[in-house]
Protein backbone atom coordinates (compact mmCIF):
# COMPACT_ATOMS: atom_id res chain seq x y z
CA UNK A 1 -228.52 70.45 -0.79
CA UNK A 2 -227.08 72.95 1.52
CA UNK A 3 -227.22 76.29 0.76
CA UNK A 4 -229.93 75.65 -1.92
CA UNK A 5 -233.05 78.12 -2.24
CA UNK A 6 -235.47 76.45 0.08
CA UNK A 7 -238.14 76.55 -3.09
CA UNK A 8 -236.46 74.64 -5.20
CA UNK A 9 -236.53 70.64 -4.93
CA UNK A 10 -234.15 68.65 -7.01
CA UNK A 11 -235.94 65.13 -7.51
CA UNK A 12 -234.51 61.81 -9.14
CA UNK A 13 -237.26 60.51 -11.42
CA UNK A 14 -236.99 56.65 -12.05
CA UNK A 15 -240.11 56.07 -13.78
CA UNK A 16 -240.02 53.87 -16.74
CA UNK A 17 -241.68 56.12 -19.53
CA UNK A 18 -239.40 59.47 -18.00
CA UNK A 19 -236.75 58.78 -15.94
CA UNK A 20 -234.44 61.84 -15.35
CA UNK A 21 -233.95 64.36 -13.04
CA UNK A 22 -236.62 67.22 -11.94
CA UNK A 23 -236.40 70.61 -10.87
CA UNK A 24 -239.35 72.00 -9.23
CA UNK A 25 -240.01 74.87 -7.50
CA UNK A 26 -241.77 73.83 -4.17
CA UNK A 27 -244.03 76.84 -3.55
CA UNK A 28 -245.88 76.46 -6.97
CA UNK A 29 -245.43 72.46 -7.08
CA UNK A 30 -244.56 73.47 -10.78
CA UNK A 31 -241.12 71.84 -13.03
CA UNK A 32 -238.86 74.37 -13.41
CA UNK A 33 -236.48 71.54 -15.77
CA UNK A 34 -236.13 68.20 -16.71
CA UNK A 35 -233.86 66.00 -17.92
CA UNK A 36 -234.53 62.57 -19.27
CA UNK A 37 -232.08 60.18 -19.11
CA UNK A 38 -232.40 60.00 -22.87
CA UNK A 39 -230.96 63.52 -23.21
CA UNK A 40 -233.93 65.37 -23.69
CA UNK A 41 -234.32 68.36 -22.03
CA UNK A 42 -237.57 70.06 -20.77
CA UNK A 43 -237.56 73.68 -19.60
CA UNK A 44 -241.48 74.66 -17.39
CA UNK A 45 -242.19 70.79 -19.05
CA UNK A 46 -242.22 66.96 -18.70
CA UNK A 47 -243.54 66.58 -22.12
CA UNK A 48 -240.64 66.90 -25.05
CA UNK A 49 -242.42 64.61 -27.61
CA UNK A 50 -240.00 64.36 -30.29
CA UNK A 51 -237.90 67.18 -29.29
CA UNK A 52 -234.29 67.52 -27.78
CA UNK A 53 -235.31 70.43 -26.42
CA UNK A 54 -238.95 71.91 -25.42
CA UNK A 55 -240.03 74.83 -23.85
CA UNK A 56 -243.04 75.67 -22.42
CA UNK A 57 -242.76 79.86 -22.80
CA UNK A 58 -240.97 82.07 -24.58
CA UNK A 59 -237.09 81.89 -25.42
CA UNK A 60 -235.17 85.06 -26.07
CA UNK A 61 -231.80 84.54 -27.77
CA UNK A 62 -229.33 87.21 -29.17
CA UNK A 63 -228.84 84.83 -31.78
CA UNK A 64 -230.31 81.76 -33.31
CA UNK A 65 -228.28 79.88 -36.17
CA UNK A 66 -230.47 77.16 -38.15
CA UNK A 67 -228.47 74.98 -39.82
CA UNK A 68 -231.02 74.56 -42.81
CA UNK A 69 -230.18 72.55 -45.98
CA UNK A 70 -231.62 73.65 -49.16
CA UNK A 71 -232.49 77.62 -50.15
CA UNK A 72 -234.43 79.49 -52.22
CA UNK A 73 -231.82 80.41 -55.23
CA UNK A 74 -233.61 78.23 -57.77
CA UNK A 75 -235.74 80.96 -58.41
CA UNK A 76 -233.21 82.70 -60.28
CA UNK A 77 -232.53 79.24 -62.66
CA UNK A 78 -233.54 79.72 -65.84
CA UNK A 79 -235.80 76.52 -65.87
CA UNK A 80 -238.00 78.08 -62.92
CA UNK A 81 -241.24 78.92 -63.80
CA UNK A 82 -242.53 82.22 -62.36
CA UNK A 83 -245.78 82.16 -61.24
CA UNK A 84 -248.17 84.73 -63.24
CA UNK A 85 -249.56 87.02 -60.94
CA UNK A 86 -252.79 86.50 -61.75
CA UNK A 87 -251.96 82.64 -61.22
CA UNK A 88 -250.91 84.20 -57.30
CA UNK A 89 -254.12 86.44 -57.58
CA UNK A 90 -256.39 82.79 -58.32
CA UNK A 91 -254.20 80.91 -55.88
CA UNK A 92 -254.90 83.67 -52.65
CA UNK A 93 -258.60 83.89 -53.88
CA UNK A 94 -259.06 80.26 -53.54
CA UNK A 95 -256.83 79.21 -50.62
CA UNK A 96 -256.60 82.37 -48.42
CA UNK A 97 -252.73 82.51 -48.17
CA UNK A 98 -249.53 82.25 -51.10
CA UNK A 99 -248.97 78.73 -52.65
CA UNK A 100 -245.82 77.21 -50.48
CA UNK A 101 -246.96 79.31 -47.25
CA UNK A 102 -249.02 77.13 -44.88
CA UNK A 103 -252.45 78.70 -43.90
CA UNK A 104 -253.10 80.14 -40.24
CA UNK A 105 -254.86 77.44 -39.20
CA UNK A 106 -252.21 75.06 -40.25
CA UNK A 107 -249.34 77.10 -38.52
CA UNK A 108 -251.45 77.42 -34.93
CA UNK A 109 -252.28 73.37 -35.40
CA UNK A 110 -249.22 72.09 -36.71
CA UNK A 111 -246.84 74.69 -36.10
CA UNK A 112 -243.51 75.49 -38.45
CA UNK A 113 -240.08 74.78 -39.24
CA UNK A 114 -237.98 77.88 -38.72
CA UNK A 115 -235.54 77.19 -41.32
CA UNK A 116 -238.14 75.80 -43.66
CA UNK A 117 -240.45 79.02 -42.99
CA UNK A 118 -237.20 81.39 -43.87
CA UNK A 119 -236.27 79.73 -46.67
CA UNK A 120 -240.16 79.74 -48.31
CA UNK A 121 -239.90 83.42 -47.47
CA UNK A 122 -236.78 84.29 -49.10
CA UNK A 123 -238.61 81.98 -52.10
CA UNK A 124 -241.60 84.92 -51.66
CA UNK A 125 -239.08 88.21 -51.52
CA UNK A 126 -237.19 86.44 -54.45
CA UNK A 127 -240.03 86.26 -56.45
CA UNK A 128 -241.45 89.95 -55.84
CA UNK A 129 -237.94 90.97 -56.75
CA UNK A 130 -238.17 89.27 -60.08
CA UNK A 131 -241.69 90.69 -60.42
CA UNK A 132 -240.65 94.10 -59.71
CA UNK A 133 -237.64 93.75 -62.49
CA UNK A 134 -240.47 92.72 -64.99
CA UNK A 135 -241.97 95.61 -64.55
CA UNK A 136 -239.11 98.13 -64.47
CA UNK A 137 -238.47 96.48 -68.25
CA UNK A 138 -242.09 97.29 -69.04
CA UNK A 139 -241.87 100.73 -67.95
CA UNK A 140 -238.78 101.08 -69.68
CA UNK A 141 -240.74 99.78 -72.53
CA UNK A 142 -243.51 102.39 -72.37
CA UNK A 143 -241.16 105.14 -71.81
CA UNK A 144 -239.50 104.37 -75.16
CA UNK A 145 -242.44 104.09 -76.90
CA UNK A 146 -243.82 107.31 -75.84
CA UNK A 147 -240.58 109.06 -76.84
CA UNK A 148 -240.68 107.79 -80.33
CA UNK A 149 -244.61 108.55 -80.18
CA UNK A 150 -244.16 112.00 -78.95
CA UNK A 151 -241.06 112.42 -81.75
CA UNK A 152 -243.36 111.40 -84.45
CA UNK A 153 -246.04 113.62 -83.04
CA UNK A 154 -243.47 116.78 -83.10
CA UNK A 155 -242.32 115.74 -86.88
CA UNK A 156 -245.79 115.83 -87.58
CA UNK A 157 -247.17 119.20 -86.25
CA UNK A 158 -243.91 120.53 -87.74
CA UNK A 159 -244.92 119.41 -90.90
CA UNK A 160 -247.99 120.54 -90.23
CA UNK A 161 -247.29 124.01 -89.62
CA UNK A 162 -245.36 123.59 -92.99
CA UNK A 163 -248.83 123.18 -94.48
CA UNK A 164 -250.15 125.85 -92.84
CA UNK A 165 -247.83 128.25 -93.95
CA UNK A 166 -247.53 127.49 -97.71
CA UNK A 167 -251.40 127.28 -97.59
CA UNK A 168 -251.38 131.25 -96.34
């Protein structure tokens, strides 16, 4: 190609398994892109697996939209039960890591889902918001209870001093 960086090779690939078209850079022998004739696209890779797209590095983005189906508002349904948390307490103590969370290992193995992983996390923050509301209502509880204690404590000592003084 005229006028093309003298690094960079642009390469026809007709093999069977990947046929496509390569970009390499010449001085490190390394693919810059491919793309398979299938549509698959490979950016610093040959290898997409099952992917339309793979990338071998990091990908910066000033926005990502996931097009996820299902969310995490059916822990607000009335027929959801909400784990106890000592049920969570017995579940971390066994397992390491929150029921519906996959464990380290399994995430640097297997990897995750984004929109999966976002949704089971909303699932998480959705729960510790019903949690916390539980026990606002509790400490609502205990503050009522303490007023009518400390009322019944202040009729009494009045009384008391009632007592007192006719006993004098």
């Amino acid at each position: 190609m005229n006028g093309a960086p003298k690094s960079l090779r642009f390469n026809h690939s007709s093999t069977e398994a990947n046929e496509g078209f390569d970009f390499y850079n010449t001085k490190t022998n390394k693919v810059l892109m491919f793309i398979q004739g299938t549509g698959k696209v490979g950016i610093g890779t040959r290898t997409t697996g099952s992917h339309r797209l793979a990338v071998e590095g990091s990908i910066g983005a000033r926005e990502i939209k996931v097009q996820a189906s299902g969310w995490s508002d059916f822990v607000f349904y009335e027929d959801y039960k909400l784990p106890t948390l000592k049920e969570v307490e017995v579940h971390i103590n066994e397992k390491g890591h929150l029921k519906d969370i996959p464990s380290a290992a399994e995430v640097e193995k297997e990897g995750f889902y984004l929109g999966n992983m976002n949704a089971k996390l909303l699932q998480k923050i959705e729960e510790l918001t019903l949690y916390a509301i539980q026990q606002e209502k509790q400490v609502e509880s205990f503050k009522e209870k303490e007023d009518v204690q400390e009322a019944k404590i202040e009729m009494l000592l009045k009384r008391l001093e009632k007592l007192e003084a006719k006993m004098e």
